[in-house]
C-alpha atoms as a PDB file:
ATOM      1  CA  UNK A   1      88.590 116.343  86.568  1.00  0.00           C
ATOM      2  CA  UNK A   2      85.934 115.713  89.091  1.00  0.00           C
ATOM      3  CA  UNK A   3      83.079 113.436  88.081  1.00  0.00           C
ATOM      4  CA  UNK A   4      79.383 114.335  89.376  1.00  0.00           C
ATOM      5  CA  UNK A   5      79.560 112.093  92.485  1.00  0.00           C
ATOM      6  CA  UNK A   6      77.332 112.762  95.418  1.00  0.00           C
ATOM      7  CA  UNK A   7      78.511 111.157  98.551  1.00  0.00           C
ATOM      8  CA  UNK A   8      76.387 108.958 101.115  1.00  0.00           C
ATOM      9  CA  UNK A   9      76.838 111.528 104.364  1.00  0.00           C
ATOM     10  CA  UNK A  10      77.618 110.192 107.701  1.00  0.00           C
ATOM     11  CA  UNK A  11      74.749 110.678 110.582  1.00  0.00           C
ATOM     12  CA  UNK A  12      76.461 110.168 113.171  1.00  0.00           C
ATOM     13  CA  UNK A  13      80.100 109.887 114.773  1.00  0.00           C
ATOM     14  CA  UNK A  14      78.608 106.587 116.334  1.00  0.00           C
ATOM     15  CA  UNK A  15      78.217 105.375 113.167  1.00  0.00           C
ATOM     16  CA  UNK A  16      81.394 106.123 112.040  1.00  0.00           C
ATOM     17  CA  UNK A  17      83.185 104.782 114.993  1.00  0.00           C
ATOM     18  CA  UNK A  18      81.536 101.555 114.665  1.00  0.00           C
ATOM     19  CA  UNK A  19      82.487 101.625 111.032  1.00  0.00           C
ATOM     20  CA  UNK A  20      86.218 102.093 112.296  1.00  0.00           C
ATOM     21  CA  UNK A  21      86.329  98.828 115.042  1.00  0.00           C
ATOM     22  CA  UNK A  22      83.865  96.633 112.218  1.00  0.00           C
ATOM     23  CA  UNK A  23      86.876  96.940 109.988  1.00  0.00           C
ATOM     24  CA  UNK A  24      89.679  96.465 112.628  1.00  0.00           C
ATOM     25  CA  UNK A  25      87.864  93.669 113.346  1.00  0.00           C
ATOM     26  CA  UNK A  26      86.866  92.690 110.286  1.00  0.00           C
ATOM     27  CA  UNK A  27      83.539  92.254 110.834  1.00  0.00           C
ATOM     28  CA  UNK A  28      82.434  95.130 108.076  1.00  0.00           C
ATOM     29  CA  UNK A  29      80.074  93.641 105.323  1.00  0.00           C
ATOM     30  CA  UNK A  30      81.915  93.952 102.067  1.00  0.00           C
ATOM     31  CA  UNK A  31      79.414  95.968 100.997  1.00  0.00           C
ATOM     32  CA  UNK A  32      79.950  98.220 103.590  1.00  0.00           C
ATOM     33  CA  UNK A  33      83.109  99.102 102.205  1.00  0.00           C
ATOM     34  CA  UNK A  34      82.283 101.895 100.661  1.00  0.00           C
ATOM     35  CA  UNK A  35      84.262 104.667  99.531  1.00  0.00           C
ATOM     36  CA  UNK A  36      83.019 106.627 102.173  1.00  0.00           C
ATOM     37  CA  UNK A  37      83.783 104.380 104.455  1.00  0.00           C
ATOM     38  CA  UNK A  38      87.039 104.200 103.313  1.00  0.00           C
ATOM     39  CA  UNK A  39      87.809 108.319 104.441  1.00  0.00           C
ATOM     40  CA  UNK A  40      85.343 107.652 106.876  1.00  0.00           C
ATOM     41  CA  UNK A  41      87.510 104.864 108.185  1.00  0.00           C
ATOM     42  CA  UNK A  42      90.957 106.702 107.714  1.00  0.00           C
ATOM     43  CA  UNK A  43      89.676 109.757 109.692  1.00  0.00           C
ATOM     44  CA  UNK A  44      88.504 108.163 112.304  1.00  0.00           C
ATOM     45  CA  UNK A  45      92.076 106.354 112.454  1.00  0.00           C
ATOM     46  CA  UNK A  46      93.925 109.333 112.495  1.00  0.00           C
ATOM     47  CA  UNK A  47      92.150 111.276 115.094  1.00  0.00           C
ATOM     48  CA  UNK A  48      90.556 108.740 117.309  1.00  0.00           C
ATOM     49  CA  UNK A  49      93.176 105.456 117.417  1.00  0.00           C
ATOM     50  CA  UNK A  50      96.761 107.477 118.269  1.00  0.00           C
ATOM     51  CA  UNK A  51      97.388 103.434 119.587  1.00  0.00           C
ATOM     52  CA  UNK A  52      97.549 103.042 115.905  1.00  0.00           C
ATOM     53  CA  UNK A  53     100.440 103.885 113.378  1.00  0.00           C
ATOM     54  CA  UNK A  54      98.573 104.150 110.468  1.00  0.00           C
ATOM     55  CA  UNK A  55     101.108 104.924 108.217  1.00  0.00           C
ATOM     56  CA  UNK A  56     102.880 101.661 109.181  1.00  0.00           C
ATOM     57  CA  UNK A  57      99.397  99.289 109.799  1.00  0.00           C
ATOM     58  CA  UNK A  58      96.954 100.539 107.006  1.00  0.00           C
ATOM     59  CA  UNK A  59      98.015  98.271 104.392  1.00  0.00           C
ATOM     60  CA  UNK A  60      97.524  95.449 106.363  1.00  0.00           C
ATOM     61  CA  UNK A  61      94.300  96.407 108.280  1.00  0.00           C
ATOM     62  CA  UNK A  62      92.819  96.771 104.890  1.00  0.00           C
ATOM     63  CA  UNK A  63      94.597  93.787 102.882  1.00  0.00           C
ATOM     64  CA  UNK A  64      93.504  91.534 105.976  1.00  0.00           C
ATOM     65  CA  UNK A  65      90.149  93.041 105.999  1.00  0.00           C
ATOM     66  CA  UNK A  66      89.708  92.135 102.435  1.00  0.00           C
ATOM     67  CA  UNK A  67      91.306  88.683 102.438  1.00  0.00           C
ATOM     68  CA  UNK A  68      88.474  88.599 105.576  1.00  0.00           C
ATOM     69  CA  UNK A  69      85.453  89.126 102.781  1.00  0.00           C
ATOM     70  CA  UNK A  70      86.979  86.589 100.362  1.00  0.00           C
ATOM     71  CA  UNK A  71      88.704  89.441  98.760  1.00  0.00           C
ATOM     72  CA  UNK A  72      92.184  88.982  97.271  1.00  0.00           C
ATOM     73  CA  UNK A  73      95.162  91.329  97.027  1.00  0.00           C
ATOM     74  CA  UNK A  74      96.776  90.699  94.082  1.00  0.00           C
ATOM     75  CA  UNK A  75      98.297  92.654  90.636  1.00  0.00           C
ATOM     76  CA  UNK A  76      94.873  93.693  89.777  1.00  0.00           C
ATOM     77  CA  UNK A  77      92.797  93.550  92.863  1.00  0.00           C
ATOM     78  CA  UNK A  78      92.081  94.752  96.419  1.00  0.00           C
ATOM     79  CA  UNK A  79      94.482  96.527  98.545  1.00  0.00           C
ATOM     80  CA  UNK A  80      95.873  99.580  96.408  1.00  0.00           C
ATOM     81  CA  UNK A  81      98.938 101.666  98.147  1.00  0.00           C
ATOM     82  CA  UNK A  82      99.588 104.768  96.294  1.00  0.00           C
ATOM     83  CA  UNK A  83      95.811 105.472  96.555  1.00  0.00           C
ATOM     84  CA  UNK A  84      95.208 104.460  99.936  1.00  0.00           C
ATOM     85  CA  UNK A  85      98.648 106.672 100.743  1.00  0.00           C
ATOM     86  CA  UNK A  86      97.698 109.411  98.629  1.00  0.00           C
ATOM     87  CA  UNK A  87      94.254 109.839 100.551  1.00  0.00           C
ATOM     88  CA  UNK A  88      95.943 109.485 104.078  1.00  0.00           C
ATOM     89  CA  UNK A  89      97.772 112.244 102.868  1.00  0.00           C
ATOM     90  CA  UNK A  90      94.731 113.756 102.138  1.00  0.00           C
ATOM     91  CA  UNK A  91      92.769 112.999 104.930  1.00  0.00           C
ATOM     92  CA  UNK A  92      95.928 114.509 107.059  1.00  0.00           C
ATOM     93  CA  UNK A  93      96.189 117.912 104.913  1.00  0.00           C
ATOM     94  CA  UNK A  94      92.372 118.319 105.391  1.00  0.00           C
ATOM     95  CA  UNK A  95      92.309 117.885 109.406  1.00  0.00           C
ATOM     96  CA  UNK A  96      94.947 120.814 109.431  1.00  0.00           C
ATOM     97  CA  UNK A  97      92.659 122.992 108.118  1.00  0.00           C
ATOM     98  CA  UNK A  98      89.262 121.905 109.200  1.00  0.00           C
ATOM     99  CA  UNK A  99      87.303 124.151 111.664  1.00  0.00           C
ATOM    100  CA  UNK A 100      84.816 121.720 111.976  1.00  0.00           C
ATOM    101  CA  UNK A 101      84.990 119.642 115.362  1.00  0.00           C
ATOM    102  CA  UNK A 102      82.482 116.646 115.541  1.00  0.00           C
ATOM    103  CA  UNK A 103      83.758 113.075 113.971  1.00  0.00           C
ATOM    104  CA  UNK A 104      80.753 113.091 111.326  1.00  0.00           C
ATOM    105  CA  UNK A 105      81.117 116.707 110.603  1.00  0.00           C
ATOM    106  CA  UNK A 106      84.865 116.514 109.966  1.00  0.00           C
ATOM    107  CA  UNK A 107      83.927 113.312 107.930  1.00  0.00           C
ATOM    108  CA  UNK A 108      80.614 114.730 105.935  1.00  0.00           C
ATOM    109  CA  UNK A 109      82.798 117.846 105.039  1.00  0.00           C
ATOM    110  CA  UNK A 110      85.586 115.931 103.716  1.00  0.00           C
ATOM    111  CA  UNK A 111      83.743 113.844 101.286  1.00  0.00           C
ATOM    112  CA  UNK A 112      82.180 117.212 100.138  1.00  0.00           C
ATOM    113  CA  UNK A 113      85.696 118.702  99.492  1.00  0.00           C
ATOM    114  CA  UNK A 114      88.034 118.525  96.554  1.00  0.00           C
ATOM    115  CA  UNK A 115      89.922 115.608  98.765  1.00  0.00           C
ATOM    116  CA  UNK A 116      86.726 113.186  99.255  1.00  0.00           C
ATOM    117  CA  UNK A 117      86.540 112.629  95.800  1.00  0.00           C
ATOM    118  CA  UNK A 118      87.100 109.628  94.066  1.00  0.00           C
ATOM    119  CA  UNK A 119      89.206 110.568  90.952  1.00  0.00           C
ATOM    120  CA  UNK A 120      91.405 113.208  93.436  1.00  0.00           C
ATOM    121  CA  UNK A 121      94.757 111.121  93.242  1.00  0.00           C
ATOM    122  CA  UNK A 122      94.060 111.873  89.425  1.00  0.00           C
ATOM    123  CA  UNK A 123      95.605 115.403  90.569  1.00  0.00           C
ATOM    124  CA  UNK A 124      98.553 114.143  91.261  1.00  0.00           C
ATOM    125  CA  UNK A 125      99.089 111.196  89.438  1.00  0.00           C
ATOM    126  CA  UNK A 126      98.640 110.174  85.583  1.00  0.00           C
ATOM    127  CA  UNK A 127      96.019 107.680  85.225  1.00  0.00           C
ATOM    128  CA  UNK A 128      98.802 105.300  83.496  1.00  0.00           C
ATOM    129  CA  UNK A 129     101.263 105.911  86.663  1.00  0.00           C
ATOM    130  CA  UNK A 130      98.314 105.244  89.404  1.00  0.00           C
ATOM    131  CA  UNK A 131      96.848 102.409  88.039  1.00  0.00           C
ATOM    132  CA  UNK A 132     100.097 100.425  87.489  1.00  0.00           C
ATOM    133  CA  UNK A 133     100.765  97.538  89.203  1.00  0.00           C
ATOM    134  CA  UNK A 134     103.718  98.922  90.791  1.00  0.00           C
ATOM    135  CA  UNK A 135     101.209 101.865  92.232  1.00  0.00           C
ATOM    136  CA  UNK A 136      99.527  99.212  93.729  1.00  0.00           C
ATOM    137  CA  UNK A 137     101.818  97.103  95.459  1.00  0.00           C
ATOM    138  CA  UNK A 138     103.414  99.660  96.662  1.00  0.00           C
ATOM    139  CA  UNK A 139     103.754 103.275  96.991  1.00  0.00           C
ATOM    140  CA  UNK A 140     104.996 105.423  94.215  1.00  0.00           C
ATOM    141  CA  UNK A 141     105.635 108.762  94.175  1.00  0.00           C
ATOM    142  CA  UNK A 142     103.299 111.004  92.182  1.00  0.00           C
ATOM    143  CA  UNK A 143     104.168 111.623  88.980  1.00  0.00           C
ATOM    144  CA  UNK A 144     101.995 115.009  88.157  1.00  0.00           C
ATOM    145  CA  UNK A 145     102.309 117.129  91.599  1.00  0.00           C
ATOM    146  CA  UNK A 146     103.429 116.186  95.122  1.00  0.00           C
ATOM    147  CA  UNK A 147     101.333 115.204  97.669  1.00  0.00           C
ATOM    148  CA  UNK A 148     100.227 117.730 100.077  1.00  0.00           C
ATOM    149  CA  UNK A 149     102.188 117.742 103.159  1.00  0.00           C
END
C-alpha cells in the first residue's frame, strides 16, 4: 500500500515552529505547503498551541490559508476533511507512543512511520469512499477500519 516516498526531514524545531505561525498567519508560500508541512504543521498544533482547538479550528486555518494563496475550496479542490481528520488522528495516536522528545525529532520520525505517509488514510478508507466529495466537505467515517483512537 505504501508508495516509495522519501520525505523532506525537518532541521530544526525553529523551523517547524515558524512553519506553524507562517500558516496561522497565512504568510506560508504555497509552495511551502508541503505535505510535510502539513504533519509538520498539525504536530506542532497539537503539542505547542493548547490556545488552539484544533479539532474545532483546522478546517478553517487551512481553508483560509488556502483561499490566502489564491487557492479555492471547492468539490474538487483544497481543503479536504476526512484526510486532514484522519491524519490528526494520526498525528494524535503517534504522540502517545513516541519516545522521542524534541519538536523536529517527533516530526522527522513521524513522516518516517507508517502514519507520515501519504496514501495512509488508504488503510482505512477505500479510495472511492476518501476521495468523494462528501469525504471532502466533510468528515466521513472510514469505511475499511476505524481510526486509531
Amino acid at each position: 500500500m505504501t508508495t516509495e516516498y522519501r520525505p523532506r526531514l525537518f532541521e530544526r524545531d525553529s523551523d517547524i515552529r515558524a512553519l506553524g505561525e507562517r500558516l496561522l498567519a497565512c504568510a506560508l508560500p504555497r509552495e511551502a505547503w508541503t505535505h510535510e508541512a502539513h504533519l509538520g504543521a498539525c504536530l506542532w498544533l497539537l503539542t505547542e498551541r493548547p490556545d488552539i482547538d484544533v479539532d474545532a479550528g483546522i478546517a478553517t486555518i487551512i481553508r483560509r490559508f488556502n483561499e490566502s494563496v489564491g487557492g479555492v475550496n471547492d468539490d474538487h479542490n483544497g481543503y479536504h476533511d476526512s484526510i486532514t481528520r484522519a491524519y490528526v488522528a494520526g498525528v494524535r495516536h503517534f504522540l502517545s507512543g513516541t519516545a522521542e522528545t524534541g519538536l523536529a525529532a517527533r516530526v522527522n520520525a513521524l513522516l518516517l512511520s507508517p502514519m507520515g505517509t501519504r496514501d495512509w488514510p488508504l488503510r482505512f478508507y477505500s479510495r472511492d469512499l476518501l476521495f468523494s466529495v462528501p469525504a471532502r466537505r466533510g468528515f466521513v467515517e472510514p469505511d475499511l477500519a476505524p481510526l486509531p483512537a
